[in-house]
C-alpha atoms as a PDB file:
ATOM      1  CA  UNK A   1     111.386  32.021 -44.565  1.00  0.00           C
ATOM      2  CA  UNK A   2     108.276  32.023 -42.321  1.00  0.00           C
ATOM      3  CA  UNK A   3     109.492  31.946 -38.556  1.00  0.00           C
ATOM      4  CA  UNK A   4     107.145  30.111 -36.065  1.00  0.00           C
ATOM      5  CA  UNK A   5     106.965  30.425 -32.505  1.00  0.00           C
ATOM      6  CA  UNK A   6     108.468  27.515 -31.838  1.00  0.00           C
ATOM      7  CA  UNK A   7     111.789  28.848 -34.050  1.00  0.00           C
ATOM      8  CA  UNK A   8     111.822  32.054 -31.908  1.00  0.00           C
ATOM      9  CA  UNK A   9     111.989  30.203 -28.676  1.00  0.00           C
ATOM     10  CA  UNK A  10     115.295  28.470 -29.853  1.00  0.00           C
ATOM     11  CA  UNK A  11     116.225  31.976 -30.664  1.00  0.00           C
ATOM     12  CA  UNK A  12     115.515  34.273 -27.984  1.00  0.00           C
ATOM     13  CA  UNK A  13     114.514  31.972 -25.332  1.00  0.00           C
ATOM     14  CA  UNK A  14     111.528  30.659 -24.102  1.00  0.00           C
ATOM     15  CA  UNK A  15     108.687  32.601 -23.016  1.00  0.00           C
ATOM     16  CA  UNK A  16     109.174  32.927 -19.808  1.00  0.00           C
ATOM     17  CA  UNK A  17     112.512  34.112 -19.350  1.00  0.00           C
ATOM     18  CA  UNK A  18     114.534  31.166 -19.929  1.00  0.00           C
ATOM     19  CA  UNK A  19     117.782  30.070 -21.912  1.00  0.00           C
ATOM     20  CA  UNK A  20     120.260  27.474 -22.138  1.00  0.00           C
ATOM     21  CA  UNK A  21     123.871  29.028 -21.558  1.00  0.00           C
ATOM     22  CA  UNK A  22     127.570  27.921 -21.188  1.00  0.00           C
ATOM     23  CA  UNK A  23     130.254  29.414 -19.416  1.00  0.00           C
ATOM     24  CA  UNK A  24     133.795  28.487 -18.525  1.00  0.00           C
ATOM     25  CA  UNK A  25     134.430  26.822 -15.247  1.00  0.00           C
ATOM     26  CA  UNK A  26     137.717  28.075 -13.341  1.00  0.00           C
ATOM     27  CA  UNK A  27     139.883  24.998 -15.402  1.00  0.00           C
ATOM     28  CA  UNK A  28     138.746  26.087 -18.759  1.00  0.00           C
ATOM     29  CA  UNK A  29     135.640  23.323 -19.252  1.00  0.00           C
ATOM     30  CA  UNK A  30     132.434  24.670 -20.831  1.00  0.00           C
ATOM     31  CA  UNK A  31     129.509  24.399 -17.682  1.00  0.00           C
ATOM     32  CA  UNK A  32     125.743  24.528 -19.067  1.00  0.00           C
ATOM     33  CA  UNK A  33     123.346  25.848 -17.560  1.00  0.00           C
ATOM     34  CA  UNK A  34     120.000  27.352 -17.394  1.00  0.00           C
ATOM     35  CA  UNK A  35     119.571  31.375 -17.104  1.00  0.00           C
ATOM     36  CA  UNK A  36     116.281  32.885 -15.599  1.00  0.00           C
ATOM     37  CA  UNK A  37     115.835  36.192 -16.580  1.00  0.00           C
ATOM     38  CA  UNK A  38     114.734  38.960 -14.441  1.00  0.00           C
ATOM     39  CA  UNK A  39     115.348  42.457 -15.916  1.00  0.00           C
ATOM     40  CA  UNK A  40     114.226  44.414 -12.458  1.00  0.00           C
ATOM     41  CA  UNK A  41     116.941  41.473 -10.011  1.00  0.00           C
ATOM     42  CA  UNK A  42     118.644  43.114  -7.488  1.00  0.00           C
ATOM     43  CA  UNK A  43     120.482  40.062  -6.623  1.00  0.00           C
ATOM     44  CA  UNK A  44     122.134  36.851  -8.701  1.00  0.00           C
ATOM     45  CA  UNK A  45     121.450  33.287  -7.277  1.00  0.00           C
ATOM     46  CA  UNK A  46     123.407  30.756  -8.834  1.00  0.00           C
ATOM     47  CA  UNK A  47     121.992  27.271  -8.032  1.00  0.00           C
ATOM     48  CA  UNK A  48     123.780  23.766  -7.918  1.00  0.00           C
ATOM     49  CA  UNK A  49     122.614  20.124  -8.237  1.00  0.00           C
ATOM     50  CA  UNK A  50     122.800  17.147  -6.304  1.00  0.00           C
ATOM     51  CA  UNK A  51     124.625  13.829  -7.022  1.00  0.00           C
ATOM     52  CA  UNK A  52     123.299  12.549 -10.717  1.00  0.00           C
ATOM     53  CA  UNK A  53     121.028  15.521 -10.640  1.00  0.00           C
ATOM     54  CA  UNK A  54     120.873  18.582 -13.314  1.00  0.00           C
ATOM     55  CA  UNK A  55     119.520  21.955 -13.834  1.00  0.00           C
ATOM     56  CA  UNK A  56     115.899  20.176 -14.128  1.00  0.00           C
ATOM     57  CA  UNK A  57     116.456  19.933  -9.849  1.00  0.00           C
ATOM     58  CA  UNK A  58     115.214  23.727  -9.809  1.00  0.00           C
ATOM     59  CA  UNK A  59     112.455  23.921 -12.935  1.00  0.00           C
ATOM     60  CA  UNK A  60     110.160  24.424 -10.309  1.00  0.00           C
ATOM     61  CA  UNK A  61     111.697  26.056  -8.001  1.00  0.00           C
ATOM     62  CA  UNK A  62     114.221  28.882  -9.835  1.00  0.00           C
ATOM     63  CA  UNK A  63     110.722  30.962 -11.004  1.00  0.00           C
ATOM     64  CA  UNK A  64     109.786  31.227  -7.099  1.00  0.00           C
ATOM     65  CA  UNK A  65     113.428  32.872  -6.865  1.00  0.00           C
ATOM     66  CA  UNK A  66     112.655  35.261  -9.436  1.00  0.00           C
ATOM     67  CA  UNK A  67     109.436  36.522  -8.201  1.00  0.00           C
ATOM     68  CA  UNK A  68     111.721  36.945  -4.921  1.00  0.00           C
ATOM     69  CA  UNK A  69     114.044  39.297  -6.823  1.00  0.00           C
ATOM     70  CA  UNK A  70     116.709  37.779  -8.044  1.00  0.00           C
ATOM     71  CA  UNK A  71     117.960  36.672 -11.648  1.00  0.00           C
ATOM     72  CA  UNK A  72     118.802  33.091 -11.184  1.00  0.00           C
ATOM     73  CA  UNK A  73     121.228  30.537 -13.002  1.00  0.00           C
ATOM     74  CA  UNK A  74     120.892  26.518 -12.648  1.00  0.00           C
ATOM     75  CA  UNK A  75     123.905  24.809 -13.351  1.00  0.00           C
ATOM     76  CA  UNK A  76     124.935  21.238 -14.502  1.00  0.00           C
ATOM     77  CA  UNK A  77     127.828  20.200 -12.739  1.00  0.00           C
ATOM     78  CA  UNK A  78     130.459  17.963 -14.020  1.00  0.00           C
ATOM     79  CA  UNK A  79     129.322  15.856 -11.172  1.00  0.00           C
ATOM     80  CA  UNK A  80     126.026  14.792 -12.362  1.00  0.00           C
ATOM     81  CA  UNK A  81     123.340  13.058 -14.166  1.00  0.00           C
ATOM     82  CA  UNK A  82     120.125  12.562 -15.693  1.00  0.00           C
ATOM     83  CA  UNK A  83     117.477  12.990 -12.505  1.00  0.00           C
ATOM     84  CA  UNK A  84     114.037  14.376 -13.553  1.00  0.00           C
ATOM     85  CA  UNK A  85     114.015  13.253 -17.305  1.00  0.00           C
ATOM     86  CA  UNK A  86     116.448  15.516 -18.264  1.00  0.00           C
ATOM     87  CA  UNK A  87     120.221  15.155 -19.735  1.00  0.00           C
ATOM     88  CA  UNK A  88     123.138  16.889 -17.629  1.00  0.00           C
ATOM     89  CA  UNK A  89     125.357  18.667 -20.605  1.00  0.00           C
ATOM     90  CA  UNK A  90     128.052  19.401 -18.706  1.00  0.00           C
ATOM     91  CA  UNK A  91     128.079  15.915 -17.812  1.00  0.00           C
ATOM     92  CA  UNK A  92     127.573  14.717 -21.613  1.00  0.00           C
ATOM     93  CA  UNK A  93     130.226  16.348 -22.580  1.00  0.00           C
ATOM     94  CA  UNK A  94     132.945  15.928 -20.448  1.00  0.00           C
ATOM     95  CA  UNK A  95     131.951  11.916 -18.917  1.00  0.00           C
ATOM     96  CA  UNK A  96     134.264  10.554 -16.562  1.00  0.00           C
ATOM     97  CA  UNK A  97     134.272   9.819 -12.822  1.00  0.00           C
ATOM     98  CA  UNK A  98     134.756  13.092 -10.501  1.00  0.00           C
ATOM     99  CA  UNK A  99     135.315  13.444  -7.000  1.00  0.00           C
ATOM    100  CA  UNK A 100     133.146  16.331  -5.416  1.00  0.00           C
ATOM    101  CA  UNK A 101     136.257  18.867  -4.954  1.00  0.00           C
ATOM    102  CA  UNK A 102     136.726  18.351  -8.732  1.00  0.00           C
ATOM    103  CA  UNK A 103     133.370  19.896  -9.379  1.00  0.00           C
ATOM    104  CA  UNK A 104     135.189  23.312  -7.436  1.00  0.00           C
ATOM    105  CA  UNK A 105     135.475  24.574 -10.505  1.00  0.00           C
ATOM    106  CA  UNK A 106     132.427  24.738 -12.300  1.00  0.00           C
ATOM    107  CA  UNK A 107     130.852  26.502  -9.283  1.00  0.00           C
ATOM    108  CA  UNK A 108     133.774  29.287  -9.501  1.00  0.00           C
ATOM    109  CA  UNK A 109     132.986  29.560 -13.046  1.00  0.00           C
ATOM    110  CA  UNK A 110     129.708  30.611 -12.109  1.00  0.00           C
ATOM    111  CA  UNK A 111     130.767  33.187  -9.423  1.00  0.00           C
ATOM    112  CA  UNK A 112     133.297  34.655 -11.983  1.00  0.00           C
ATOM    113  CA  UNK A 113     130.152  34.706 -14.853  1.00  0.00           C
ATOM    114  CA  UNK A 114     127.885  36.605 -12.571  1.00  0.00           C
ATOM    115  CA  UNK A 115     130.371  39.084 -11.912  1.00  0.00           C
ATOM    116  CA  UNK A 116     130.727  39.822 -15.428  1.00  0.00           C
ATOM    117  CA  UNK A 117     127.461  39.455 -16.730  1.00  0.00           C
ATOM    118  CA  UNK A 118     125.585  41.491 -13.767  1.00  0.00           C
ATOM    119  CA  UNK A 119     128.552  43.804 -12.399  1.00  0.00           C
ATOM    120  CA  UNK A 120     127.970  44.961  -8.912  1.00  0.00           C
ATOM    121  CA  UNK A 121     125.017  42.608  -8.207  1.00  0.00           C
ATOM    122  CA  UNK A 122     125.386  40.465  -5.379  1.00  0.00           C
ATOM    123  CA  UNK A 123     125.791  37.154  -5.509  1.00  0.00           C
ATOM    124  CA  UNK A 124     123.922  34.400  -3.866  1.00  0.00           C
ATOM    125  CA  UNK A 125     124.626  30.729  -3.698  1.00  0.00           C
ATOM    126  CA  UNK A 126     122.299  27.676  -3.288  1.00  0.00           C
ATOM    127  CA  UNK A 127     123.339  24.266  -2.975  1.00  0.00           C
ATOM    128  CA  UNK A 128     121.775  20.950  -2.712  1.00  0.00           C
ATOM    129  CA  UNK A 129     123.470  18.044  -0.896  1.00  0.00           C
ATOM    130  CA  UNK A 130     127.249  17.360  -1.452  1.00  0.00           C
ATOM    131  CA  UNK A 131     127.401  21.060  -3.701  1.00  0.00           C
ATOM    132  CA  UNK A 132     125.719  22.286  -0.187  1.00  0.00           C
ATOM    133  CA  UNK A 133     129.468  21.438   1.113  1.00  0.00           C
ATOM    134  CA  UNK A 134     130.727  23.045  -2.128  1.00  0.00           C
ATOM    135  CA  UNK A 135     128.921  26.621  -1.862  1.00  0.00           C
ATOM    136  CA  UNK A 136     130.644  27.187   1.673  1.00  0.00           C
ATOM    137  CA  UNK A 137     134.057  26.674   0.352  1.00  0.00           C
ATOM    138  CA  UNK A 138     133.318  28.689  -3.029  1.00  0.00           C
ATOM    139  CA  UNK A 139     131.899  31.551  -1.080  1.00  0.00           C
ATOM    140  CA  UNK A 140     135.127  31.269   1.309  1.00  0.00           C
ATOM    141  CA  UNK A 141     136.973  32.435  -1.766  1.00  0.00           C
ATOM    142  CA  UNK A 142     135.208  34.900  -2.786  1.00  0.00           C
ATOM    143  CA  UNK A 143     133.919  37.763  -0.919  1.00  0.00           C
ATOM    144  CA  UNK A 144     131.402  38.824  -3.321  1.00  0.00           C
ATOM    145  CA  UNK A 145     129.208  35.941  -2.221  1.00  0.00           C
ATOM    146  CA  UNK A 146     126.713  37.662  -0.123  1.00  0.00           C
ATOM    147  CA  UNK A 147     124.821  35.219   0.921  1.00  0.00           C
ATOM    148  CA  UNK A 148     124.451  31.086   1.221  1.00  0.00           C
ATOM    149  CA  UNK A 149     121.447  28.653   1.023  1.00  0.00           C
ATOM    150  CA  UNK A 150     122.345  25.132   2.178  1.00  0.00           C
ATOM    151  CA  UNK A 151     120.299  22.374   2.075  1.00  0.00           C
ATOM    152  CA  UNK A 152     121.508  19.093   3.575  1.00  0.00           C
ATOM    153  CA  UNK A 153     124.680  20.199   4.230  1.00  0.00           C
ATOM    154  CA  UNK A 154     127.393  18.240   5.665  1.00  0.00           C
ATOM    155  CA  UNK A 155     131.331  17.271   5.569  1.00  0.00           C
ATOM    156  CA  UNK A 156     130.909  15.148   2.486  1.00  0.00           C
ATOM    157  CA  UNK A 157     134.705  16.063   1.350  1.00  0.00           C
ATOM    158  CA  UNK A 158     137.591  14.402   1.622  1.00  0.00           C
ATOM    159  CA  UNK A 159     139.330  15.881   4.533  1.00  0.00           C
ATOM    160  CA  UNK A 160     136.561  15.321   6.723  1.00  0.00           C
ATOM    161  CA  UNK A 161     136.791  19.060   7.868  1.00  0.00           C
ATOM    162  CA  UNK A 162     136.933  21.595   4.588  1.00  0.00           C
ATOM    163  CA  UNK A 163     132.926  22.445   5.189  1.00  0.00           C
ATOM    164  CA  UNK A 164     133.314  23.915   8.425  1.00  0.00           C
ATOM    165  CA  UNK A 165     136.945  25.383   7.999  1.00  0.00           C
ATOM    166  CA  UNK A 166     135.933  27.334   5.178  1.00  0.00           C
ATOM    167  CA  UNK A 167     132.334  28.567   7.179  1.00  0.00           C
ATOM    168  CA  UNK A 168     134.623  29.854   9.816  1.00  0.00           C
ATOM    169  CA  UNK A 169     135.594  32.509   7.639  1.00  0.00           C
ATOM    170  CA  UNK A 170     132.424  33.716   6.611  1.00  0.00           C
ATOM    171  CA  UNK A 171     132.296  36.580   8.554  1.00  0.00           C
ATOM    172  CA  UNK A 172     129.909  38.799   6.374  1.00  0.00           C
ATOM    173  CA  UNK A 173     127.717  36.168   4.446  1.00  0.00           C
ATOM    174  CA  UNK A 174     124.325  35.665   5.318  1.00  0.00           C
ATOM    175  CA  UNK A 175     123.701  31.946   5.493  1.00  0.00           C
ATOM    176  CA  UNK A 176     120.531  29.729   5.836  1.00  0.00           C
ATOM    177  CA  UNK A 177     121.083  25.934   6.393  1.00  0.00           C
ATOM    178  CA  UNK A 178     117.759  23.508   6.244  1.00  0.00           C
ATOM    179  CA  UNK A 179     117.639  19.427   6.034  1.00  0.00           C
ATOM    180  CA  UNK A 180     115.706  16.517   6.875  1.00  0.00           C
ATOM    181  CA  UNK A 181     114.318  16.292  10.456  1.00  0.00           C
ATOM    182  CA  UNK A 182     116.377  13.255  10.715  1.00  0.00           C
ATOM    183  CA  UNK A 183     119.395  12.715  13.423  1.00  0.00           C
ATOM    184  CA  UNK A 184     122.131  12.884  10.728  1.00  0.00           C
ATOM    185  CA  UNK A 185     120.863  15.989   8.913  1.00  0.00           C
ATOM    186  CA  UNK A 186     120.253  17.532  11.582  1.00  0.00           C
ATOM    187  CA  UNK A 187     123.747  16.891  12.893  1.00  0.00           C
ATOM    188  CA  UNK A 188     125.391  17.845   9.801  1.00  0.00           C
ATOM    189  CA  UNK A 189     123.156  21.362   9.407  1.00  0.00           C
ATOM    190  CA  UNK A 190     124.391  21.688  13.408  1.00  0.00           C
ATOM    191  CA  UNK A 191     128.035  21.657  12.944  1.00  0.00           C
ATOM    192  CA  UNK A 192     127.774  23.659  10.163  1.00  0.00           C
ATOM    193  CA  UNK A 193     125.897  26.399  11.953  1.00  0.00           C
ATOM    194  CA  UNK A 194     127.996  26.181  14.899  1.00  0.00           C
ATOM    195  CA  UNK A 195     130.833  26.789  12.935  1.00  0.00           C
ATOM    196  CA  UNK A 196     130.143  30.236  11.393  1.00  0.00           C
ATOM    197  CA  UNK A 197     130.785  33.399  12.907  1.00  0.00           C
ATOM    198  CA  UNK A 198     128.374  35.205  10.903  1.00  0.00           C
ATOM    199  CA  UNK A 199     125.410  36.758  13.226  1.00  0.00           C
ATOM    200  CA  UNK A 200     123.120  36.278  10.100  1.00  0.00           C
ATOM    201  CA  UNK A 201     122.831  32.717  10.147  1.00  0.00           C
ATOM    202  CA  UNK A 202     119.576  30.654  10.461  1.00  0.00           C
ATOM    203  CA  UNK A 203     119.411  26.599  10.946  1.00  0.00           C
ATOM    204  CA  UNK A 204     115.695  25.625  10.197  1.00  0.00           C
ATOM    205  CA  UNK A 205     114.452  22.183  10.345  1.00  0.00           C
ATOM    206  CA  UNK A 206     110.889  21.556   9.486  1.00  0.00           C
ATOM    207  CA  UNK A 207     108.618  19.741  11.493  1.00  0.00           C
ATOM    208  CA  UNK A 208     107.236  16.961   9.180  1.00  0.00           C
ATOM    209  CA  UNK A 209     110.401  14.533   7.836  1.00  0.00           C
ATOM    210  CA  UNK A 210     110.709  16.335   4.562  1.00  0.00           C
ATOM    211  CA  UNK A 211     113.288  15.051   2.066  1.00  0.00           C
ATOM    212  CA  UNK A 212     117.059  15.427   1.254  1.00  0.00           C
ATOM    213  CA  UNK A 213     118.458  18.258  -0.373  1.00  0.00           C
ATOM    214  CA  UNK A 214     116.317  21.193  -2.059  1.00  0.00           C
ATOM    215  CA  UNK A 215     113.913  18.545  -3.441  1.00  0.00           C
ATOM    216  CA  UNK A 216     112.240  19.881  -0.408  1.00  0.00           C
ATOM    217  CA  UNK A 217     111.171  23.379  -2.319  1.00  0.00           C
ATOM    218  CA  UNK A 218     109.678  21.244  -5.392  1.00  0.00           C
ATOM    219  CA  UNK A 219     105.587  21.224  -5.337  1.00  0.00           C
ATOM    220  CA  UNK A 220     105.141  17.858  -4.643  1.00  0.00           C
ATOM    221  CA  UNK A 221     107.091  17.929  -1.575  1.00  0.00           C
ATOM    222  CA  UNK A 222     104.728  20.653  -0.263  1.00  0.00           C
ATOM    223  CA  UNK A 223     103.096  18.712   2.665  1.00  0.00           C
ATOM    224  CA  UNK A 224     105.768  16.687   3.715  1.00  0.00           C
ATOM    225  CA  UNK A 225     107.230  19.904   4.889  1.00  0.00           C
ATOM    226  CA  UNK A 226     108.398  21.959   1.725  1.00  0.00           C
ATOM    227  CA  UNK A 227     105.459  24.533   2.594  1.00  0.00           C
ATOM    228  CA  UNK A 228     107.347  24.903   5.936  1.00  0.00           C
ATOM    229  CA  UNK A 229     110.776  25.451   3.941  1.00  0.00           C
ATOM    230  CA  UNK A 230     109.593  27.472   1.462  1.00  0.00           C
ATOM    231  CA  UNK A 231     107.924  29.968   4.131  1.00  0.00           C
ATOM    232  CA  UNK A 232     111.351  29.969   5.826  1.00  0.00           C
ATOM    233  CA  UNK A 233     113.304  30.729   2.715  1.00  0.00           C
ATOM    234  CA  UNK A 234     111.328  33.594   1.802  1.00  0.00           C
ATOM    235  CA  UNK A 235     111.319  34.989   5.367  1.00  0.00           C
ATOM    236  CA  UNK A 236     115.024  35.054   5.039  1.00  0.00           C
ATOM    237  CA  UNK A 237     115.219  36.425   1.450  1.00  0.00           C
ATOM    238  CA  UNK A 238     112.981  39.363   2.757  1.00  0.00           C
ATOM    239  CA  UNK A 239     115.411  40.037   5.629  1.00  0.00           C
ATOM    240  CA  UNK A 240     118.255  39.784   3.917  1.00  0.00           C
ATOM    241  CA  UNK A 241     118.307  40.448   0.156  1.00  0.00           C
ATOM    242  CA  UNK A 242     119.093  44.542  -0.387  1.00  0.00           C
END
């Protein structure tokens, strides 16, 4: 049988590092995602979605984070959809309504899949609106989370109070907040930062309005202040990635 390039890709990957993968989230479910390989990472950054988003959210933006270093996975939460022409399998496969707490356990899953697959790497999280609430109260329960990226972060959970009750505990995780020069982003970035006790924290709001969530870090958001962002995120990576 003659194999074509196109049959290899399905195979091995594409090209340029990338496969689709599944893993189990903490309650058993099968989460897919989106791998980036970098052979030569000395970090893992696991990225999550915003409302009726998917891994597509970060097609332009996970290669940036692997030229910074790390090897990077892009989830599709239960919690989901089909943003930027592109089908959320998770989603597909287990349809329903969720609440955002019920999508806890997909980004668990993840933690507990880097740890296995890349043992003694740390482990970064990046979230993008209501999983920006999620990431602090993931990496509350597990130490090995290093570091936090939160964009448009704010008390979207239930209790009115779990986002900043679980960054009070982050004692030893780097974290960078950014959002929307806008009162209520700002406000919700604010408490957020207030609230952790880390000394390796960093609250950046560009000057130009930007946009909601990590849309902000795709290209054609770069002059409505994702060029600001972007410089901002990889000043921080540099400072604090080992």
């Amino acid at each position: 049988m003659k194999v074509t390039l196109f049959m290899l890709v399905l195979l091995l990957g594409s090209a340029d590092g990338q496969k689709n993968i599944s893993f189990p989230a903490a309650d058993g479910q099968q989460v897919h995602g989106v791998l980036y390989a970098n052979p030569e990472a000395r970090a893992v950054l696991l990225l999550f979605h915003q409302s009726w988003s998917n891994h597509a959210e970060y097609a332009p933006i996970a290669p940036r984070f692997v030229k910074l270093g790390f090897v990077v996975l892009a989830t599709d939460q239960r919690y989901g959809g089909s943003m930027y022409g592109e089908r959320n399998l998770t989603f597909d496969a287990y349809p329903g309504v969720y609440t955002f707490e019920e999508v806890l356990p997909d980004l668990e899953g993840a933690v507990q899949w880097s740890r296995k697959a890349h043992p003694g790497k740390p482990i970064w999280l990046m979230g993008s609106s209501y999983s920006a609430a999620l990431v602090f109260v993931v990496a509350a329960k597990h130490p090995e989370v290093k570091a936090v990226l939160a964009f448009s972060p704010a008390e979207y959970l239930r209790d009115g109070q779990a986002v900043r009750e679980a960054a009070r505990t982050l004692k030893q995780t780097s974290v960078f907040l950014t959002g929307m020069h806008t009162a209520s982003e700002i406000l919700g970035c604010q408490q957020v930062y207030d609230a952790l006790p880390s000394r390796d924290k960093t609250m950046f709001i560009p000057h130009k309005l930007g946009t909601h969530a990590a849309n902000i870090l795709r290209p054609e958001m770069k002059q409505l202040g994702g060029a600001e962002v972007w410089s901002a995120v990889t000043h921080f990576v540099k400072t604090h990635l080992p």
